[in-house]
PDB file of N, CA and C in Angstrom:
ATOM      1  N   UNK A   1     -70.903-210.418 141.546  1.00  0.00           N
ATOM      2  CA  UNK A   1     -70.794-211.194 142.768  1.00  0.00           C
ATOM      3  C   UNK A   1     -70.647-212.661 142.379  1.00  0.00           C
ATOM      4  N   UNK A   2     -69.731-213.172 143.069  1.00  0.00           N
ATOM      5  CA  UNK A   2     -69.596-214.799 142.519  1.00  0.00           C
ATOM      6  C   UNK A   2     -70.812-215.819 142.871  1.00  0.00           C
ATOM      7  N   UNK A   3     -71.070-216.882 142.315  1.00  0.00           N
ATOM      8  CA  UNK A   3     -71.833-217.110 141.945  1.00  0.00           C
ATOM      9  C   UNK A   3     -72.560-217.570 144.011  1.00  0.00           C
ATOM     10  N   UNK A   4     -71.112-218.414 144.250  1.00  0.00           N
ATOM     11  CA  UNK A   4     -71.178-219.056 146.197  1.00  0.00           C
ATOM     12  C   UNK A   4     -71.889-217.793 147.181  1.00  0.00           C
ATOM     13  N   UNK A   5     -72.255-216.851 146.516  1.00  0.00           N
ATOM     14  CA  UNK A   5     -72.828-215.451 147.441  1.00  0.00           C
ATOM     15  C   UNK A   5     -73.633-216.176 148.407  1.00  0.00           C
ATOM     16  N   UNK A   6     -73.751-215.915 149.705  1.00  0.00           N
ATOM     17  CA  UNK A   6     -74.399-215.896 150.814  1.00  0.00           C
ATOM     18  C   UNK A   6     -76.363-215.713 150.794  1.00  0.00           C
ATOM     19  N   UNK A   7     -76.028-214.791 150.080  1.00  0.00           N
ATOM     20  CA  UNK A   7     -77.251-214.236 150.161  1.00  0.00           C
ATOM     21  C   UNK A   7     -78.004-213.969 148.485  1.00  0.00           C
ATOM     22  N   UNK A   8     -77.204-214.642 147.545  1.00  0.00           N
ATOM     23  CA  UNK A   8     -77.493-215.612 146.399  1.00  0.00           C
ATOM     24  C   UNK A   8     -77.731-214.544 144.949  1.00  0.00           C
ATOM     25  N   UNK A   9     -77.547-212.945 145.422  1.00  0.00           N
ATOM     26  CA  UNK A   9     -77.588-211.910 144.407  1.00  0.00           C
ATOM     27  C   UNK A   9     -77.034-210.875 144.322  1.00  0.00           C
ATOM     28  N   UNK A  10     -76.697-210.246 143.679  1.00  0.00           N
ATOM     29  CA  UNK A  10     -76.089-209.115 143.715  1.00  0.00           C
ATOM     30  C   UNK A  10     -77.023-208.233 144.203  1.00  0.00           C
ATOM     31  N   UNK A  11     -76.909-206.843 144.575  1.00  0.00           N
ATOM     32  CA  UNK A  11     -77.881-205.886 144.828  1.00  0.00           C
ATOM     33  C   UNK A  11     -78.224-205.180 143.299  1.00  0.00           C
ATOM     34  N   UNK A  12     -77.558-205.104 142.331  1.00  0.00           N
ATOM     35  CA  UNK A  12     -77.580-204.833 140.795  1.00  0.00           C
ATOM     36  C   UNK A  12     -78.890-205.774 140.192  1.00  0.00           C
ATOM     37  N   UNK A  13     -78.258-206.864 140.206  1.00  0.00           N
ATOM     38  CA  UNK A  13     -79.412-207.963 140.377  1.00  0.00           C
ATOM     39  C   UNK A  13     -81.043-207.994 140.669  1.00  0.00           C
ATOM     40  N   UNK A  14     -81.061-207.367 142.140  1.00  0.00           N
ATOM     41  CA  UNK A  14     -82.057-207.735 142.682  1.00  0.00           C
ATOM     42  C   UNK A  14     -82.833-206.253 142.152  1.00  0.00           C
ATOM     43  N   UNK A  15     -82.262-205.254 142.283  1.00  0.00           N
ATOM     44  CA  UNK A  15     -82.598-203.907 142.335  1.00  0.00           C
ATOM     45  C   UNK A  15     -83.158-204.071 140.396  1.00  0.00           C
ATOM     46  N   UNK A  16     -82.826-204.570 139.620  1.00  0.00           N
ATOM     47  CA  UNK A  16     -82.732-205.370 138.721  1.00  0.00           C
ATOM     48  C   UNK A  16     -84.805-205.842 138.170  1.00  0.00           C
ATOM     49  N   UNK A  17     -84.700-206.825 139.488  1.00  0.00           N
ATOM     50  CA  UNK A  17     -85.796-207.893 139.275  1.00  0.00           C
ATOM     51  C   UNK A  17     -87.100-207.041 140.016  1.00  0.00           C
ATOM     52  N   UNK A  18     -86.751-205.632 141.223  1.00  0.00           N
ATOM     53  CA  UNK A  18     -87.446-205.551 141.439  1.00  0.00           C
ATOM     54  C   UNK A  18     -88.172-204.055 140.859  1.00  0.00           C
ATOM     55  N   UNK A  19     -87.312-203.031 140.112  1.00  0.00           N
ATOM     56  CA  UNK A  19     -87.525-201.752 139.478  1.00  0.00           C
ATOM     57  C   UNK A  19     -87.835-201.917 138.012  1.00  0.00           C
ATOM     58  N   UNK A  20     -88.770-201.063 137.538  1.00  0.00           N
ATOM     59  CA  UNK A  20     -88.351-200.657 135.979  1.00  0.00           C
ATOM     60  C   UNK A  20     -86.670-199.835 135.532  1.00  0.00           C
ATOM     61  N   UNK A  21     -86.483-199.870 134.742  1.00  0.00           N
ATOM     62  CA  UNK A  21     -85.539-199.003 134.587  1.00  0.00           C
ATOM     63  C   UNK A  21     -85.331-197.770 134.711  1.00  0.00           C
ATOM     64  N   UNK A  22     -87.407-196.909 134.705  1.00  0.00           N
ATOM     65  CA  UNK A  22     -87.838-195.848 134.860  1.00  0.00           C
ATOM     66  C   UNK A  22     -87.809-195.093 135.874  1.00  0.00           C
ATOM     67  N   UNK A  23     -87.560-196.472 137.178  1.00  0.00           N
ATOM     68  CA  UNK A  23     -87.776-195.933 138.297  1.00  0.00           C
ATOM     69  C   UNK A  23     -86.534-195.990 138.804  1.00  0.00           C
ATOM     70  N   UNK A  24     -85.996-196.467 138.316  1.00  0.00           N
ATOM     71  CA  UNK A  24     -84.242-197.026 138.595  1.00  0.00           C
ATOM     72  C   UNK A  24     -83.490-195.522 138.250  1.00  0.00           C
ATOM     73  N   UNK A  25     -83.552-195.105 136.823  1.00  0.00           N
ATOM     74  CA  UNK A  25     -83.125-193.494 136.611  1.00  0.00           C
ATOM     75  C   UNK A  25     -83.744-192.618 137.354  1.00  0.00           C
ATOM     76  N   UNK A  26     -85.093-192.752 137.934  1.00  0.00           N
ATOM     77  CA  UNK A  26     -86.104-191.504 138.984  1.00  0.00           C
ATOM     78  C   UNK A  26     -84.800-191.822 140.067  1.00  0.00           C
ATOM     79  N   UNK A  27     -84.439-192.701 140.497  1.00  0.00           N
ATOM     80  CA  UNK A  27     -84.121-192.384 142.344  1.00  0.00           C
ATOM     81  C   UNK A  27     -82.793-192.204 141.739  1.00  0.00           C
ATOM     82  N   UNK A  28     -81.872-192.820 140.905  1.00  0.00           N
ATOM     83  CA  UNK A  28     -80.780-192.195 140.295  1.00  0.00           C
ATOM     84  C   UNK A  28     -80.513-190.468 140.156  1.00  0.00           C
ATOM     85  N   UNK A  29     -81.810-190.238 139.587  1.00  0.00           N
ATOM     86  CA  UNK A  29     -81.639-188.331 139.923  1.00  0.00           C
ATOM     87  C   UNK A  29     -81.885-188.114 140.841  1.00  0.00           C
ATOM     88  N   UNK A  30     -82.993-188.520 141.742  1.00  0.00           N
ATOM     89  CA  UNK A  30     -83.214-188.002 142.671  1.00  0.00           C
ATOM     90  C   UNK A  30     -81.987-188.057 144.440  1.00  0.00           C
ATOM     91  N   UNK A  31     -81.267-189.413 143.915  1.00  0.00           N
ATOM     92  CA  UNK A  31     -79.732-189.566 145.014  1.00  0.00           C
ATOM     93  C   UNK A  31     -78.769-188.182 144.491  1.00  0.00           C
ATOM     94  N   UNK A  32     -78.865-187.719 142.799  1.00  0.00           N
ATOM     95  CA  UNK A  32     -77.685-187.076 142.413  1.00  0.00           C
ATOM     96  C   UNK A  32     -78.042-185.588 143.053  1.00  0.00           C
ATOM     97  N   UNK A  33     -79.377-185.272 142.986  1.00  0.00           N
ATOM     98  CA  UNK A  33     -79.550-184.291 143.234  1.00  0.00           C
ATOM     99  C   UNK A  33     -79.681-184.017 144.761  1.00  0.00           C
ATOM    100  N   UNK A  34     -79.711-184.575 145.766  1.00  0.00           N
ATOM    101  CA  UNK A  34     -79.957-184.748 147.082  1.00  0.00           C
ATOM    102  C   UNK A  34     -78.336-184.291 147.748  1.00  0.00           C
ATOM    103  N   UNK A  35     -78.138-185.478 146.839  1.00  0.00           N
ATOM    104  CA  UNK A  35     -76.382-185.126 146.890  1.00  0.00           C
ATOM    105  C   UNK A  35     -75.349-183.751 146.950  1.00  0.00           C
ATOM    106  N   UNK A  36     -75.623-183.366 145.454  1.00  0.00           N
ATOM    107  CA  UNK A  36     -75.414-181.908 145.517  1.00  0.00           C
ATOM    108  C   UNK A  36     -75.767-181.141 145.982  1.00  0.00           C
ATOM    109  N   UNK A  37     -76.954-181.144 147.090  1.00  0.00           N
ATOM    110  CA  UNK A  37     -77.615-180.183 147.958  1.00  0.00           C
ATOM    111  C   UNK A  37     -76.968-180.244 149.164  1.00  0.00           C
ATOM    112  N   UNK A  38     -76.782-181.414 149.497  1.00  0.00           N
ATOM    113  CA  UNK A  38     -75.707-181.687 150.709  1.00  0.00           C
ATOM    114  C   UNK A  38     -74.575-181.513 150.325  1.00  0.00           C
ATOM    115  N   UNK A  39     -73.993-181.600 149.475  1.00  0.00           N
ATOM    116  CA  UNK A  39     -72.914-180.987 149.107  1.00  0.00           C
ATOM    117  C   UNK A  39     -72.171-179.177 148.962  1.00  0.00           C
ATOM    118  N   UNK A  40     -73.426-178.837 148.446  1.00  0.00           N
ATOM    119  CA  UNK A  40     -73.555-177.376 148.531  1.00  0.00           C
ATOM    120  C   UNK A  40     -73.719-176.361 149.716  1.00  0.00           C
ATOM    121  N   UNK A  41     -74.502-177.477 150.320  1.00  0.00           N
ATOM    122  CA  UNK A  41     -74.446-176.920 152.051  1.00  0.00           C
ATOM    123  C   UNK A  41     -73.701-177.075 153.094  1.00  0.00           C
ATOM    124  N   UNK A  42     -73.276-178.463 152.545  1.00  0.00           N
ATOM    125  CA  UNK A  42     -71.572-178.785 153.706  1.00  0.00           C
ATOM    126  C   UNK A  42     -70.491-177.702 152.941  1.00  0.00           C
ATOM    127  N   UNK A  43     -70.530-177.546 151.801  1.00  0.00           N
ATOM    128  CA  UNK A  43     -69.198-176.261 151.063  1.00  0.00           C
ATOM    129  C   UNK A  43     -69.509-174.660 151.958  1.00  0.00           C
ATOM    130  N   UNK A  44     -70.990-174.321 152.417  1.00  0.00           N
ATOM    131  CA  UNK A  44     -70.585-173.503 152.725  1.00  0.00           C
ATOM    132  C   UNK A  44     -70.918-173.656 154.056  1.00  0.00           C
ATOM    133  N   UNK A  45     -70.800-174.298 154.670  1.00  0.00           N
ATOM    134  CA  UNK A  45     -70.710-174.165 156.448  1.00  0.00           C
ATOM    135  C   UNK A  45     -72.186-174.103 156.802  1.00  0.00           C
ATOM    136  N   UNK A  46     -72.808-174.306 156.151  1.00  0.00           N
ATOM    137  CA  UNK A  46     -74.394-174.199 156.840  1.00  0.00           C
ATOM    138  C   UNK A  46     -74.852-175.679 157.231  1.00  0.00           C
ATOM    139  N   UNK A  47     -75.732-174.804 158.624  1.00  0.00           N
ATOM    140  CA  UNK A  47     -76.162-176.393 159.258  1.00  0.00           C
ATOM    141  C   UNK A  47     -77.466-176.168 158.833  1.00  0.00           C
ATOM    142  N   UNK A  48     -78.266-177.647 158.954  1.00  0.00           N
ATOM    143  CA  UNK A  48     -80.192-177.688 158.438  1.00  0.00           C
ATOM    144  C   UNK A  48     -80.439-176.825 158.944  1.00  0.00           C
ATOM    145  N   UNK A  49     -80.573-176.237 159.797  1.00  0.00           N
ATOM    146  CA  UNK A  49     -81.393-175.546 161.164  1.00  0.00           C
ATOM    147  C   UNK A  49     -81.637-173.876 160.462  1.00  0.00           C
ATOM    148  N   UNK A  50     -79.893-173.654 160.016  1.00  0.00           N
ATOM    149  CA  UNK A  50     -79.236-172.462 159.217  1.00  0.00           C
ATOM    150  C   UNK A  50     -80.201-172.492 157.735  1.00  0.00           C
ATOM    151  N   UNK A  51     -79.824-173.556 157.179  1.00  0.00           N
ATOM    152  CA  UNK A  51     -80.617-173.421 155.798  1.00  0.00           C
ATOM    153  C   UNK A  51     -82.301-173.701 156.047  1.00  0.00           C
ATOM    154  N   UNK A  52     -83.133-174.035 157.300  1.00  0.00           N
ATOM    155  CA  UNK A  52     -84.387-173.728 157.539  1.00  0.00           C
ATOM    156  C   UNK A  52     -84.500-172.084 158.000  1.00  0.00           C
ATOM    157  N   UNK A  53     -84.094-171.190 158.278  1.00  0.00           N
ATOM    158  CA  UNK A  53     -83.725-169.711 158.178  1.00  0.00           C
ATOM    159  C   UNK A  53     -83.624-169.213 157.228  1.00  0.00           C
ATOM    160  N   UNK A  54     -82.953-169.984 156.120  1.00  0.00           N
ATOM    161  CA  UNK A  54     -82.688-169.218 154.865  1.00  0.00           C
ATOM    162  C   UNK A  54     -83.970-169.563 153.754  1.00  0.00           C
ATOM    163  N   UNK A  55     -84.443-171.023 154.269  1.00  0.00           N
ATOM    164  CA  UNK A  55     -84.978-171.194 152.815  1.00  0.00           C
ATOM    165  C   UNK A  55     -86.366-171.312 153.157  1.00  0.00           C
ATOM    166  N   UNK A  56     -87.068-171.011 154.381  1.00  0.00           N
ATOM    167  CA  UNK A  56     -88.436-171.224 154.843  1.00  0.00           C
ATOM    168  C   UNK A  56     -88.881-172.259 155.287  1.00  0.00           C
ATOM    169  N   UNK A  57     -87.604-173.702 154.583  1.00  0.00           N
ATOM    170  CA  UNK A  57     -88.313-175.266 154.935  1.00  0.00           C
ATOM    171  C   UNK A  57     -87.871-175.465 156.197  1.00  0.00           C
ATOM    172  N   UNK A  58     -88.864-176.182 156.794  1.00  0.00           N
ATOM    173  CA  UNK A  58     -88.442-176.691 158.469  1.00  0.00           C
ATOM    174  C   UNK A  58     -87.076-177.772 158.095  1.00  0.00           C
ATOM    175  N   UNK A  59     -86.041-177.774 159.100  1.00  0.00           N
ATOM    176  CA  UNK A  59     -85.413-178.381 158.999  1.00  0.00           C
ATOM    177  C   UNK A  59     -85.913-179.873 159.482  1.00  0.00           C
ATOM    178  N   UNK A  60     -86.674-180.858 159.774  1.00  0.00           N
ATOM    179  CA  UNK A  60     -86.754-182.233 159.875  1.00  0.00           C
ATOM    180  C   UNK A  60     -87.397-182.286 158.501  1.00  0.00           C
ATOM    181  N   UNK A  61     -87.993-181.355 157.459  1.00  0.00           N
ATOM    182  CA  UNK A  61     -88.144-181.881 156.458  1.00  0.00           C
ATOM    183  C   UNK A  61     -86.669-181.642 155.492  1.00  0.00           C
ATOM    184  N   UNK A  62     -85.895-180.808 155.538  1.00  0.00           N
ATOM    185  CA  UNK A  62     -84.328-180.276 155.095  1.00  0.00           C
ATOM    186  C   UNK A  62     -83.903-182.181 155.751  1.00  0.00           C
ATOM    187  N   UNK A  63     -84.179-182.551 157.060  1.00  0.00           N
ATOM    188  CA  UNK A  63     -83.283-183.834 157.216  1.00  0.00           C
ATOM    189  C   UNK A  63     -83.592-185.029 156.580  1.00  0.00           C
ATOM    190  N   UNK A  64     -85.068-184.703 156.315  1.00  0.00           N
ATOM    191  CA  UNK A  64     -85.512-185.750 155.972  1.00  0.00           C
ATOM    192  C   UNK A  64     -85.229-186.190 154.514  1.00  0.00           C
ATOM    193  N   UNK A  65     -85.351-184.842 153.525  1.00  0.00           N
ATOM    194  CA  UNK A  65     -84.606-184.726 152.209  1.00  0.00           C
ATOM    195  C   UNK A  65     -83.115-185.853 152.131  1.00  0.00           C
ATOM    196  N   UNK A  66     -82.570-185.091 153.330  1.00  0.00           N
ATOM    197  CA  UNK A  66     -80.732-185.476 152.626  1.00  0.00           C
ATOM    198  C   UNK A  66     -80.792-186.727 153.174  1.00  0.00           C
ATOM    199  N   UNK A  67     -81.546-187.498 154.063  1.00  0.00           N
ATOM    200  CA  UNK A  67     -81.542-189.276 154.434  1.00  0.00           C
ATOM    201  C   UNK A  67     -82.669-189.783 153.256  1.00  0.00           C
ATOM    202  N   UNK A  68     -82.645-188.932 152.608  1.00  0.00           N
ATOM    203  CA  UNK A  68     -83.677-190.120 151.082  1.00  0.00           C
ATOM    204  C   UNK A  68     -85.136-190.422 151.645  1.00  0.00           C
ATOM    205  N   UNK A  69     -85.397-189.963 152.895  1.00  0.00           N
ATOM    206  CA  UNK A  69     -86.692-190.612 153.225  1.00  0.00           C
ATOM    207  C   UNK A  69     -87.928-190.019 153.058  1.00  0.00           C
ATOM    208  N   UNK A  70     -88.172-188.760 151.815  1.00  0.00           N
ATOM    209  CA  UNK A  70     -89.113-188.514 151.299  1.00  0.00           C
ATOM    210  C   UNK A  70     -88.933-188.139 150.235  1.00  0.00           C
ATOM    211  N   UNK A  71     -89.596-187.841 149.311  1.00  0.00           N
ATOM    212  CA  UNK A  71     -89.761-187.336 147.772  1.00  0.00           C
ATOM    213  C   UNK A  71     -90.297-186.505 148.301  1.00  0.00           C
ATOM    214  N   UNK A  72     -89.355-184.897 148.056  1.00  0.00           N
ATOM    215  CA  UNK A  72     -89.783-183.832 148.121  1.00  0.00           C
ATOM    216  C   UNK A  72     -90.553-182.930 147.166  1.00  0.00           C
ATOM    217  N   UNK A  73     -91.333-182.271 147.374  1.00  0.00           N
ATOM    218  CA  UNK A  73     -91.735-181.559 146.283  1.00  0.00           C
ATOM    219  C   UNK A  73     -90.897-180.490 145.616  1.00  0.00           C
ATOM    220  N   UNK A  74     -91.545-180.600 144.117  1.00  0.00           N
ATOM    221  CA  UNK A  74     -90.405-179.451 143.784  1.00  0.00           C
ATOM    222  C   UNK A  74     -89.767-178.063 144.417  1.00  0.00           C
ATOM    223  N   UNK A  75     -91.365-177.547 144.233  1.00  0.00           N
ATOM    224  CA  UNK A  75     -90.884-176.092 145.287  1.00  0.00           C
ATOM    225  C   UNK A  75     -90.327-176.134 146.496  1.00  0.00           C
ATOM    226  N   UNK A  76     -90.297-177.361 147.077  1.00  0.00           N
ATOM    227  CA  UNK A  76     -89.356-177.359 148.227  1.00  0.00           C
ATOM    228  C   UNK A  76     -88.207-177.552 147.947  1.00  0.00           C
ATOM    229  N   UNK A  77     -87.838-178.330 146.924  1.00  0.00           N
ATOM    230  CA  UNK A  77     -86.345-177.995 146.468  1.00  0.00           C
ATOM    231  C   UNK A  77     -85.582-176.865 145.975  1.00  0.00           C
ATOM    232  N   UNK A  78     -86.744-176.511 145.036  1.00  0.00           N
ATOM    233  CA  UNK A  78     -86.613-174.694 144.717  1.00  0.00           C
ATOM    234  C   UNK A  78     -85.934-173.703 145.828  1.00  0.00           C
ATOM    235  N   UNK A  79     -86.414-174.250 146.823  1.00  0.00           N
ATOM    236  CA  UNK A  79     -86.278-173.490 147.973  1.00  0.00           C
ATOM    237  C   UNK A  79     -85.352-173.177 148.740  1.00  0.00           C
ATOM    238  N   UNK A  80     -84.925-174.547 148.475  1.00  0.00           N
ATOM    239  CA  UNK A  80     -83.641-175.381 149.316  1.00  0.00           C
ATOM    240  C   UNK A  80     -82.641-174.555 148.261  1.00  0.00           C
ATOM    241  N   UNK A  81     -82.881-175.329 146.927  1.00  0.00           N
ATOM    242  CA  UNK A  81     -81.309-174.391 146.095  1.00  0.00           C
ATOM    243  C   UNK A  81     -81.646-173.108 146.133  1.00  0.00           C
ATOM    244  N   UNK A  82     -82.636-172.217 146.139  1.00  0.00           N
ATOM    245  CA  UNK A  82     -82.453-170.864 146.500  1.00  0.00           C
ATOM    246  C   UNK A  82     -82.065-170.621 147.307  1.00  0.00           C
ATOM    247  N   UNK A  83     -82.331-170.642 148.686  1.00  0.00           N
ATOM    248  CA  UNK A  83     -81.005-170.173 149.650  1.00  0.00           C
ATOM    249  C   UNK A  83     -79.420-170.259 149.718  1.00  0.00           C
ATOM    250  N   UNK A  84     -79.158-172.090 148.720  1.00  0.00           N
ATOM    251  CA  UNK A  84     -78.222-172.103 149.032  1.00  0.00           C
ATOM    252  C   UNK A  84     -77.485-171.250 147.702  1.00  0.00           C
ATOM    253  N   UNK A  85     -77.985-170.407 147.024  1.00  0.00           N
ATOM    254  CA  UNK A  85     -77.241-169.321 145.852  1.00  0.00           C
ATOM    255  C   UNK A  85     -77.637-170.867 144.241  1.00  0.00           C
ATOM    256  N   UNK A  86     -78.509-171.662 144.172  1.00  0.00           N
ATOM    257  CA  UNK A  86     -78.374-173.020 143.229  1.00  0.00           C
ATOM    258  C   UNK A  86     -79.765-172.709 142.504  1.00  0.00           C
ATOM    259  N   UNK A  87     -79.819-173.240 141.691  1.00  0.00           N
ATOM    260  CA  UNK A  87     -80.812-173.503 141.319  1.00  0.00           C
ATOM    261  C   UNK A  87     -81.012-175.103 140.097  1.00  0.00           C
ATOM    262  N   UNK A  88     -82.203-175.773 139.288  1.00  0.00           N
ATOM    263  CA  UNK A  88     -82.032-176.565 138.522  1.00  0.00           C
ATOM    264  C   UNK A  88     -81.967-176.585 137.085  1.00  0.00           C
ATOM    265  N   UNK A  89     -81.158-177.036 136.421  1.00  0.00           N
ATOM    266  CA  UNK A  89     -80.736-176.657 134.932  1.00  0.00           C
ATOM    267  C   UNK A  89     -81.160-177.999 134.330  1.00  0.00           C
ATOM    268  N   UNK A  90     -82.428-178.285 133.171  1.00  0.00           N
ATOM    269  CA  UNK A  90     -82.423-178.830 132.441  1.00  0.00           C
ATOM    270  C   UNK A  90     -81.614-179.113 131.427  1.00  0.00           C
ATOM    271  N   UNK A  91     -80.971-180.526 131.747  1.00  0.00           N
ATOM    272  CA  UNK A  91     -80.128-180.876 130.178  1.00  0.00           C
ATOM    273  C   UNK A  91     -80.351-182.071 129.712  1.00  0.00           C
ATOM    274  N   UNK A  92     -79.940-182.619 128.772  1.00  0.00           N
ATOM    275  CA  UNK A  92     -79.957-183.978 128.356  1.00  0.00           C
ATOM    276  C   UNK A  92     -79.462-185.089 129.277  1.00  0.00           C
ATOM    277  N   UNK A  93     -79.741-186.233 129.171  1.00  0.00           N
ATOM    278  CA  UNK A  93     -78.990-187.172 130.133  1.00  0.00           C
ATOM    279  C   UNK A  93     -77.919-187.569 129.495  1.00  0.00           C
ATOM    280  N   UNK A  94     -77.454-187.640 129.913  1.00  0.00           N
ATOM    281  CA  UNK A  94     -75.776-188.321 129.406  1.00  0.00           C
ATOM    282  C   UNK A  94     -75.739-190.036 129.414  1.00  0.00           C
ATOM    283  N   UNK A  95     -75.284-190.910 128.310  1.00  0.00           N
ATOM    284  CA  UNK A  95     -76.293-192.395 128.226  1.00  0.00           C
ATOM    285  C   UNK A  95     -74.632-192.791 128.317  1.00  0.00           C
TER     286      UNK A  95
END
C-alpha cells in the first residue's frame, strides 16, 4: 500500500503488528479448511439445514462454522466432513 494510505497501513501490516505468526498460520488453516467444507457442500447441492440431517450438527452451528464466527471443535468437524463423504489428512505444510 503506498505510503499516502488513508488509513496509514496495510492490513498485512497491521495483521502483522497485531498476531504471532502462530496464530497467523492457526486462522490460515482454519479459513482453508472452512473453505473446503463450503466448498464440498456447495459441489454437492446440499443446504446447512440438509447437512444438519446428515451430520447431527445443528445447522446455526454448520452457519456459524462457514461465517468464521466460532472455532469449532474437532469432532464437530469430523462430523461435518463425514457426511459430506471428507474427511482430514495430515501432511506437511508446504513453506
Amino acid at each position: 500500500m503506498n505510503e499516502y494510505s488513508p488509513i496509514g497501513h496495510s492490513w498485512d501490516e497491521v495483521e502483522h503488528e497485531l498476531y504471532t505468526p502462530e496464530e497467523i498460520a492457526e486462522s490460515d488453516l482454519r479459513v482453508a479448511l472452512i473453505g473446503e467444507l463450503i466448498k464440498a457442500r456447495r459441489e454437492k447441492g446440499i443446504s446447512q439445514k440438509q447437512l444438519e440431517e446428515m451430520s447431527g450438527v445443528k445447522q446455526p452451528i454448520i452457519a456459524r462454522m462457514e461465517k468464521g464466527s466460532t472455532k469449532p471443535q474437532l469432532d464437530t468437524v469430523l462430523k461435518v466432513l463425514g457426511a459430506l463423504g471428507m474427511t482430514l489428512k495430515v501432511v506437511p505444510i508446504e513453506k
